[in-house]
N, C-alpha and C. Protein backbone atom coordinates (compact mmCIF):
# COMPACT_ATOMS: atom_id res chain seq x y z
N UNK A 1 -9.35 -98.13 69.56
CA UNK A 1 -9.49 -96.95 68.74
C UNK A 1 -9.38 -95.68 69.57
N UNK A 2 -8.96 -95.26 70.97
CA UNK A 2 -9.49 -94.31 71.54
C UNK A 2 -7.91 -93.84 71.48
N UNK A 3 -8.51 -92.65 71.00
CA UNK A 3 -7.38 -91.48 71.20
C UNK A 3 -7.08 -91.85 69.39
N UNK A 4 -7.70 -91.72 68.68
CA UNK A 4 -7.43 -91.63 67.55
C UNK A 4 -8.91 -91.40 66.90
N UNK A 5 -8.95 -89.67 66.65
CA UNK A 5 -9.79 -90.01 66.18
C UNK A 5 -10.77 -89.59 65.01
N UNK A 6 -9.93 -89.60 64.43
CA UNK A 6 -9.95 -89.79 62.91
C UNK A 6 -10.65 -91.37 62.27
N UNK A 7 -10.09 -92.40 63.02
CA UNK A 7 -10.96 -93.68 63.01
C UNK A 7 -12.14 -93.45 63.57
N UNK A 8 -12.16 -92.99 64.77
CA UNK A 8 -13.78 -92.67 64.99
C UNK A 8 -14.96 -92.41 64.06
N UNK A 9 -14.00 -90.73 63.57
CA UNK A 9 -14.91 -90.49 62.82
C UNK A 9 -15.31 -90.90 61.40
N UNK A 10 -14.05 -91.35 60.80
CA UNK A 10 -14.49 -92.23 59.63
C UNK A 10 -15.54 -93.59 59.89
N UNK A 11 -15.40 -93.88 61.34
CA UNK A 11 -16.29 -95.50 61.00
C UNK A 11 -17.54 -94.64 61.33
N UNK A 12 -17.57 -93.76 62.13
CA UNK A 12 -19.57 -92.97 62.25
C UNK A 12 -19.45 -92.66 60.56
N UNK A 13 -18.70 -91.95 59.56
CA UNK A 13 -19.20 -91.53 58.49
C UNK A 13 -19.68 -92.48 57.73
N UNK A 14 -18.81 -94.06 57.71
CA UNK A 14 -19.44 -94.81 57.23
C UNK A 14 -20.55 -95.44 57.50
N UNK A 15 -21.01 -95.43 58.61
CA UNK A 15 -22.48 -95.51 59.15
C UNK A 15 -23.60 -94.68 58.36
N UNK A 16 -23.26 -93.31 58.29
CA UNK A 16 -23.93 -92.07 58.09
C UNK A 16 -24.42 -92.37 56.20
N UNK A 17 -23.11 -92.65 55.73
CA UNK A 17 -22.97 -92.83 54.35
C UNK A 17 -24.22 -93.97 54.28
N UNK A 18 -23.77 -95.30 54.78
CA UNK A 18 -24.63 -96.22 54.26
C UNK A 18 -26.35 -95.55 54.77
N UNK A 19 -26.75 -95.33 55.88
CA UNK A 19 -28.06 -95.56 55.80
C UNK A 19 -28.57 -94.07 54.79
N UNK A 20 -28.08 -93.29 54.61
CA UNK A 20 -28.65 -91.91 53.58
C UNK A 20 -28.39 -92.42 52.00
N UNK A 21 -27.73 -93.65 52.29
CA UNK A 21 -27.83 -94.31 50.87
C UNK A 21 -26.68 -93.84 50.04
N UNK A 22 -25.61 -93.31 50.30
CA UNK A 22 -24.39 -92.83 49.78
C UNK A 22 -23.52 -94.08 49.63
N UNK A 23 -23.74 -95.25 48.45
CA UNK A 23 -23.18 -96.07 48.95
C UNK A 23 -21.68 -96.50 47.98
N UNK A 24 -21.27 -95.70 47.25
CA UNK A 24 -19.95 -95.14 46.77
C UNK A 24 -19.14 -95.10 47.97
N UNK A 25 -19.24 -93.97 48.69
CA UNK A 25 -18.23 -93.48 49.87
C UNK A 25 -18.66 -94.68 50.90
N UNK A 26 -20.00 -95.77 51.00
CA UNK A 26 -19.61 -96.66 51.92
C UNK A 26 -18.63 -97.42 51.17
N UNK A 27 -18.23 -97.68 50.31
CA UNK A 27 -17.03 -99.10 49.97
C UNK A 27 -15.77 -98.11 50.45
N UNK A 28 -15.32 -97.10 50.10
CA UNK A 28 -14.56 -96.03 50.20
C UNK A 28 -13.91 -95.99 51.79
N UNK A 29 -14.77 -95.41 52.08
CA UNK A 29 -14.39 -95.20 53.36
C UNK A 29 -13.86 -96.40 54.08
N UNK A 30 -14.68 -97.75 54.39
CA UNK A 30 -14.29 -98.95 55.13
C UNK A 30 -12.60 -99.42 54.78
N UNK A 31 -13.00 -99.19 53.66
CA UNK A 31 -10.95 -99.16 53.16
C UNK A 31 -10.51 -98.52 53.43
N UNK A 32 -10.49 -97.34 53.66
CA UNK A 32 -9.54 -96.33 54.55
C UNK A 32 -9.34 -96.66 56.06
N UNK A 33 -10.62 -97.13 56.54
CA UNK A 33 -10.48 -97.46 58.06
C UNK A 33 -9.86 -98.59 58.67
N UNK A 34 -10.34 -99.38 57.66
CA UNK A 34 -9.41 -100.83 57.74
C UNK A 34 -8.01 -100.99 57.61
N UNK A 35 -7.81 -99.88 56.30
CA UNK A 35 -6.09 -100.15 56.48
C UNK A 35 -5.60 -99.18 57.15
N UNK A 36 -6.07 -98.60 58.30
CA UNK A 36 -5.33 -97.36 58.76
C UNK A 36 -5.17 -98.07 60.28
N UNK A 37 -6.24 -99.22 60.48
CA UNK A 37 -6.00 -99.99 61.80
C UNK A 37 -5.14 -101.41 61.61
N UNK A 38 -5.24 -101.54 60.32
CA UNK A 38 -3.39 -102.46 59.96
C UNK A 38 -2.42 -102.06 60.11
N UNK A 39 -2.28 -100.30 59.50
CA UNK A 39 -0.87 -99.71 59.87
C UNK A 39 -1.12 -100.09 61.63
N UNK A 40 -2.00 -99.73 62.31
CA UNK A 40 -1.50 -99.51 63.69
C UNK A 40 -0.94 -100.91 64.07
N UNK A 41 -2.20 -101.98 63.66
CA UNK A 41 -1.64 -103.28 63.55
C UNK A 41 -0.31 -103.60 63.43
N UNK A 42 0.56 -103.70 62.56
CA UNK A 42 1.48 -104.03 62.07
C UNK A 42 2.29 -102.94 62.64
N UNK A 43 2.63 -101.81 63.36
CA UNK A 43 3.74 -101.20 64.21
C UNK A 43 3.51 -101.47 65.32
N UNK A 44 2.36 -102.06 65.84
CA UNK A 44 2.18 -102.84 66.80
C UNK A 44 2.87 -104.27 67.56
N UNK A 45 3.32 -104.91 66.14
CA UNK A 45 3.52 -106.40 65.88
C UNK A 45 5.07 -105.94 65.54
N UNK A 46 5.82 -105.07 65.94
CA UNK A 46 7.22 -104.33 65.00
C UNK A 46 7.69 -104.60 63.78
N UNK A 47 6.39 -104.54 62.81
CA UNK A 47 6.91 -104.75 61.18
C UNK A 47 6.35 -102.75 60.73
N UNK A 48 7.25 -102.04 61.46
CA UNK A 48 7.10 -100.65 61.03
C UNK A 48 6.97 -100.62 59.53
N UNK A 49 8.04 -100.99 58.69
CA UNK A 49 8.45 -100.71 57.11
C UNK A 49 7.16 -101.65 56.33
N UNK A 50 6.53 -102.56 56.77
CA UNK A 50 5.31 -103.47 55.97
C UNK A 50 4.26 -102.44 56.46
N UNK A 51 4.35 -101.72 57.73
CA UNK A 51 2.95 -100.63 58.23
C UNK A 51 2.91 -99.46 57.41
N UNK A 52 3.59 -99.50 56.88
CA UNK A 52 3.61 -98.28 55.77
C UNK A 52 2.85 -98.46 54.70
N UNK A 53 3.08 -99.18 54.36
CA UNK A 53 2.75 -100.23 52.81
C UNK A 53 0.87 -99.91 52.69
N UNK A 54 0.66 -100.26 51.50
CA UNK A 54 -1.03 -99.90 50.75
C UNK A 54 -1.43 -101.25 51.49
N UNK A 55 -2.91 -101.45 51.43
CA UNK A 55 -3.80 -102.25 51.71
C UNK A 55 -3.03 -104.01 50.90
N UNK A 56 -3.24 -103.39 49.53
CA UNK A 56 -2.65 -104.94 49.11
C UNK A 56 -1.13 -105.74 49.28
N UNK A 57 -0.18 -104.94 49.99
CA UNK A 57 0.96 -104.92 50.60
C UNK A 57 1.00 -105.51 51.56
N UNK A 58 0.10 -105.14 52.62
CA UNK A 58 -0.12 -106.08 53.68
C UNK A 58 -1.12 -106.94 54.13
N UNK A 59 -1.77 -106.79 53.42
CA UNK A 59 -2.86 -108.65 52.86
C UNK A 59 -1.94 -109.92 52.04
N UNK A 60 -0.55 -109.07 51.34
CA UNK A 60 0.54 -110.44 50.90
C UNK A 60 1.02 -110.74 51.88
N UNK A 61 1.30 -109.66 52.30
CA UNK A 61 2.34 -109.88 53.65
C UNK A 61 1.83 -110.71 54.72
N UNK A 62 0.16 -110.25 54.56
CA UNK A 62 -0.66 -110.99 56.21
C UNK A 62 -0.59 -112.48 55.74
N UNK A 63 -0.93 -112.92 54.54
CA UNK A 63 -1.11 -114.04 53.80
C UNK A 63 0.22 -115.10 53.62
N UNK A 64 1.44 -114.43 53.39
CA UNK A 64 2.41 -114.88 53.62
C UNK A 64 3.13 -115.34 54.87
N UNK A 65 2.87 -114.64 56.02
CA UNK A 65 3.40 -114.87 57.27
C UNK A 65 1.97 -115.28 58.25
N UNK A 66 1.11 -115.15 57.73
CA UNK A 66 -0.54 -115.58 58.60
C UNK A 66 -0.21 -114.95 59.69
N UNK A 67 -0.35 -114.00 59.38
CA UNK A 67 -0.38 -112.58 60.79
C UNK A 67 -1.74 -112.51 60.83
N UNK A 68 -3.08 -112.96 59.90
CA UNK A 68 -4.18 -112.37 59.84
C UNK A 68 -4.83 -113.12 59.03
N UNK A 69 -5.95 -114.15 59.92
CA UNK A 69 -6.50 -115.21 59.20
C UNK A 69 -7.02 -115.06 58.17
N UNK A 70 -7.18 -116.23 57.31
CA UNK A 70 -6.96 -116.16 55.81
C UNK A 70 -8.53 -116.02 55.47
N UNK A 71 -10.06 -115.90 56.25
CA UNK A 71 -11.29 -115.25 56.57
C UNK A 71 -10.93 -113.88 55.96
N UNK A 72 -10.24 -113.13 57.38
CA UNK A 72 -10.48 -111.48 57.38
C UNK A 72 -9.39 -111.42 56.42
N UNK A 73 -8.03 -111.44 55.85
CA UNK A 73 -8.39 -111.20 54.48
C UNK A 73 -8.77 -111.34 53.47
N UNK A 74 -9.54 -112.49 52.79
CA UNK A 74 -10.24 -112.34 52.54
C UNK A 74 -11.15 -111.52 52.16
N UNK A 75 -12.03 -110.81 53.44
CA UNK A 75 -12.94 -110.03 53.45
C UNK A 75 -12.30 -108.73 53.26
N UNK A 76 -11.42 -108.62 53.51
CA UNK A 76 -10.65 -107.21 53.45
C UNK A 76 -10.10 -106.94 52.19
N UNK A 77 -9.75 -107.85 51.53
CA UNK A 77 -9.65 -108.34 50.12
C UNK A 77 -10.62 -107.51 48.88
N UNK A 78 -11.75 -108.45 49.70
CA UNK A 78 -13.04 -108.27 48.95
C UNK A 78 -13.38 -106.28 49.05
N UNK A 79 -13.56 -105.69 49.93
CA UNK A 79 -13.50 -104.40 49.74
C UNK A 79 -12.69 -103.74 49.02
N UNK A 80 -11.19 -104.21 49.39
CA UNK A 80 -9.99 -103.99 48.31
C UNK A 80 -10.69 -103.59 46.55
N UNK A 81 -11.08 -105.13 46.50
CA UNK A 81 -11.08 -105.28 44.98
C UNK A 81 -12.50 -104.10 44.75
N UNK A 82 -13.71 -103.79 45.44
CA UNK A 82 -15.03 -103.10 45.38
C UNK A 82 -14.40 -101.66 45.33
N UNK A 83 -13.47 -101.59 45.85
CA UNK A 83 -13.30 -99.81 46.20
C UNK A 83 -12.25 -99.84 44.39
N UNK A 84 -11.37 -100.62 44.33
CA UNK A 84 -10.39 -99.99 43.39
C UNK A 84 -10.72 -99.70 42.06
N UNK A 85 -12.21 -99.85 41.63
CA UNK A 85 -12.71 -98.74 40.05
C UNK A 85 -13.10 -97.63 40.45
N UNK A 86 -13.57 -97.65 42.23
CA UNK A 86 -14.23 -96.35 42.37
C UNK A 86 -13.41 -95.36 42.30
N UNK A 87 -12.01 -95.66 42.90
CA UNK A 87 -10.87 -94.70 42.98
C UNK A 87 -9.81 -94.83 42.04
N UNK A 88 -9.50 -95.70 41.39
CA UNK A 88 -8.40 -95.48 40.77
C UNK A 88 -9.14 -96.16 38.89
N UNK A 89 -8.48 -95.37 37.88
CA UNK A 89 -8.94 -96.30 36.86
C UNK A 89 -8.89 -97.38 36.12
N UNK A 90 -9.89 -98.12 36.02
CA UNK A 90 -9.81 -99.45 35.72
C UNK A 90 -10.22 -99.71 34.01
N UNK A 91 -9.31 -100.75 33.37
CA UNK A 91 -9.69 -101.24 32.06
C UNK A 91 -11.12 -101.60 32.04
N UNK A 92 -12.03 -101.72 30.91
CA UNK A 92 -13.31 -101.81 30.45
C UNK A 92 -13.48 -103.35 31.51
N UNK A 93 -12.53 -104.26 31.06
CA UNK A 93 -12.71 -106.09 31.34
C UNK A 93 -11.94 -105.93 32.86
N UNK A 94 -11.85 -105.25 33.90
CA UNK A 94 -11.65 -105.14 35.17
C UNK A 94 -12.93 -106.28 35.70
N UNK A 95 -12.56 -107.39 36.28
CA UNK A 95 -13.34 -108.02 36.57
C UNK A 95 -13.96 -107.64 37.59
N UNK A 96 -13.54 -106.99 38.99
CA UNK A 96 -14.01 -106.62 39.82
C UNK A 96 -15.13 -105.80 39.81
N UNK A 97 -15.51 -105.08 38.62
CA UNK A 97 -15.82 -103.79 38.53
C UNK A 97 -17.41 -104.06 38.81
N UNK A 98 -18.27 -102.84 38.50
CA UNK A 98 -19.46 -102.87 39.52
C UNK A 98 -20.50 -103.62 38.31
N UNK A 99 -19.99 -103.07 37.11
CA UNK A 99 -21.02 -103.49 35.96
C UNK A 99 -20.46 -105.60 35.82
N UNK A 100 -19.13 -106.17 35.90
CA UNK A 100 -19.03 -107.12 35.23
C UNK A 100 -19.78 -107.89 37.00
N UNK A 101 -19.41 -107.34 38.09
CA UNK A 101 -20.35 -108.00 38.80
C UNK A 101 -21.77 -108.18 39.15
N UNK A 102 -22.47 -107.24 39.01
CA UNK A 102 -24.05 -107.41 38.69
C UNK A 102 -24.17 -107.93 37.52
N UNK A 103 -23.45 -108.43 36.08
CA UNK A 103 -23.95 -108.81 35.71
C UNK A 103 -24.02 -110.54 36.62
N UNK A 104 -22.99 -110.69 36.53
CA UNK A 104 -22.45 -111.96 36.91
C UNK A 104 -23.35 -112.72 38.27
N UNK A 105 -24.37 -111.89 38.85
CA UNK A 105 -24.72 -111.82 39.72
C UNK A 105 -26.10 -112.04 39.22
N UNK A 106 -26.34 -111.26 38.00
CA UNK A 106 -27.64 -111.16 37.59
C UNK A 106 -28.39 -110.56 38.41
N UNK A 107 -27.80 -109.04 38.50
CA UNK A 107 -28.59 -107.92 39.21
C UNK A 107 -28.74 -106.41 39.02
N UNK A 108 -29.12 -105.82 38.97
CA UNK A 108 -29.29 -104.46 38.99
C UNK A 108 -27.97 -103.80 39.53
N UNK A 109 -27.11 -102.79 38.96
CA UNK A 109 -25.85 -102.37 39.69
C UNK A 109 -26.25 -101.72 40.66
N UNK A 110 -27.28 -101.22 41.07
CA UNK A 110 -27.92 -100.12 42.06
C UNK A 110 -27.86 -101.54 42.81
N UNK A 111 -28.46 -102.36 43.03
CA UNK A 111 -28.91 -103.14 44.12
C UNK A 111 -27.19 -104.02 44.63
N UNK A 112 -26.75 -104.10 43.29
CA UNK A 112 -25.27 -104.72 43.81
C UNK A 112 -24.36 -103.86 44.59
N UNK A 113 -24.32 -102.39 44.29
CA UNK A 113 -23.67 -101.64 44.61
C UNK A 113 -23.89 -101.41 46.17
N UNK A 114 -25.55 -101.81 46.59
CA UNK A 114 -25.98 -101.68 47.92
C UNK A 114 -25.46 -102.52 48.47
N UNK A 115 -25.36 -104.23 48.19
CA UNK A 115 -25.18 -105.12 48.70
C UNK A 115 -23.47 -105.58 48.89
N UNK A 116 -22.56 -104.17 48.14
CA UNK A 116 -21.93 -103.98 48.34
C UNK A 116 -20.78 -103.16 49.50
N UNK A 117 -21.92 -102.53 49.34
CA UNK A 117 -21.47 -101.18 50.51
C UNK A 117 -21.99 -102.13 51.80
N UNK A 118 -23.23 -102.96 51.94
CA UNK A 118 -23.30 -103.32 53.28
C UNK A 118 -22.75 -104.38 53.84
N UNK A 119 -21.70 -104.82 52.71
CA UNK A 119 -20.50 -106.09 52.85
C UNK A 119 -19.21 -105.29 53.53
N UNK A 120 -19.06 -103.96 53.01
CA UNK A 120 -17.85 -103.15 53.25
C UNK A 120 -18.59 -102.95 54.84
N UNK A 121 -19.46 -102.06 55.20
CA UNK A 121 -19.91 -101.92 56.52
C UNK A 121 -19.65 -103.29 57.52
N UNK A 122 -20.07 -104.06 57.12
CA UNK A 122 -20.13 -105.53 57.81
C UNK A 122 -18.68 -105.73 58.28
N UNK A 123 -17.71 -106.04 57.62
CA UNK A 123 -16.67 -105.96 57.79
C UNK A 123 -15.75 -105.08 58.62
N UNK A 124 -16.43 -103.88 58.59
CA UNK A 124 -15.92 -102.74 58.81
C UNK A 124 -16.36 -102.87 60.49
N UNK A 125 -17.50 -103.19 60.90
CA UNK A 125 -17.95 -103.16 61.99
C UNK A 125 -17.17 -104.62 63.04
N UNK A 126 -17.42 -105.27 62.11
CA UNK A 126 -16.47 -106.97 62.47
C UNK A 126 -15.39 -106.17 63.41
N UNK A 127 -14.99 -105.80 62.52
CA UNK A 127 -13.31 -105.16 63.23
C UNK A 127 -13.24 -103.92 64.12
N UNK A 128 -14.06 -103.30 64.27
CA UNK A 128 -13.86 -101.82 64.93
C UNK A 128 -14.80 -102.67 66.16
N UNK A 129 -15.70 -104.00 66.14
CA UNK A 129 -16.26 -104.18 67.23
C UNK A 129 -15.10 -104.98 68.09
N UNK A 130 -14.62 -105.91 67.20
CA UNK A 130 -13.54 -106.93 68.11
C UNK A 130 -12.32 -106.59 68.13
N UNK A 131 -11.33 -105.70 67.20
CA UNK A 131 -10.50 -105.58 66.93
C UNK A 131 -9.24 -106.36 66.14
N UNK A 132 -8.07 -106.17 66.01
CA UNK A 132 -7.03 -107.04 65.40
C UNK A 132 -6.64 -108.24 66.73
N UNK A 133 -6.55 -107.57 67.25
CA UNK A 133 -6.30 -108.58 68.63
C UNK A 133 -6.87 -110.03 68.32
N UNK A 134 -8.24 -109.55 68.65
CA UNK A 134 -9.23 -110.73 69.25
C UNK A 134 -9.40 -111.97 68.04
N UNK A 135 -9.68 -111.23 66.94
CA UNK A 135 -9.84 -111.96 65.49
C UNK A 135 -9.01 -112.77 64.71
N UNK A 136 -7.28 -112.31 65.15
CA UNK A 136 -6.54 -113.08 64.26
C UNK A 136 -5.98 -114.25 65.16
């Protein structure tokens, strides 16, 4: 991450976010950080034109060619699907969404939404501690 640092500071904000309890901008943010160290990923690996591409672009792509064990996306997945009612709009029956999963969960959306954001952190830390390197 050094010499970039814009990742820096997004993974301290997501730190900052989760413990003040902002836990909207924690699902938020970890998706921004994550796929901004795939683009580097993937112009790294010389697939420039797939490094361009959105988050779910190159989780087919990682999935299709197993550039990126089928774990971390997965998990990267899983934020995917947590962040996309917050930001973009979703139909009522969006399964992902925060209400059809607490129910499904049989929980409070406040408490899912936490246990959400500290799945996005988790992840988020997974990778900014070991990197793309070490993990796939």
């Amino acid at each position: 991450m050094a010499g970039q640092i814009e990742l820096v500071l997004t993974y301290r904000e997501v730190q900052f976010c989760f413990i003040d309890g902002h836990f909207l901008a924690t699902i938020v943010l970890p998706h921004a950080f994550v796929e901004k160290l795939l683009h580097g990923h993937y112009n790294k690996l010389g697939f420039d034109k797939i490094a361009t591409k959105g988050l779910n672009a190159i989780l087919q792509h990682a999935t299709k060619n197993k550039t990126i064990t089928k774990f971390l996306i997965d998990r990267i997945n899983a934020i995917r699907l947590m962040r996309n009612p917050i930001t973009h709009s979703k139909d009522f029956n969006y399964e992902h969404g925060l209400d059809k999963r607490s129910y499904k969960n049989k929980t409070s959306p406040f408490i899912q939404l936490e246990k959400d954001a500290q799945e996005a952190l988790e992840i988020a830390t997974f990778i900014a501690l070991k990197g793309f390197d070490e993990i796939i």
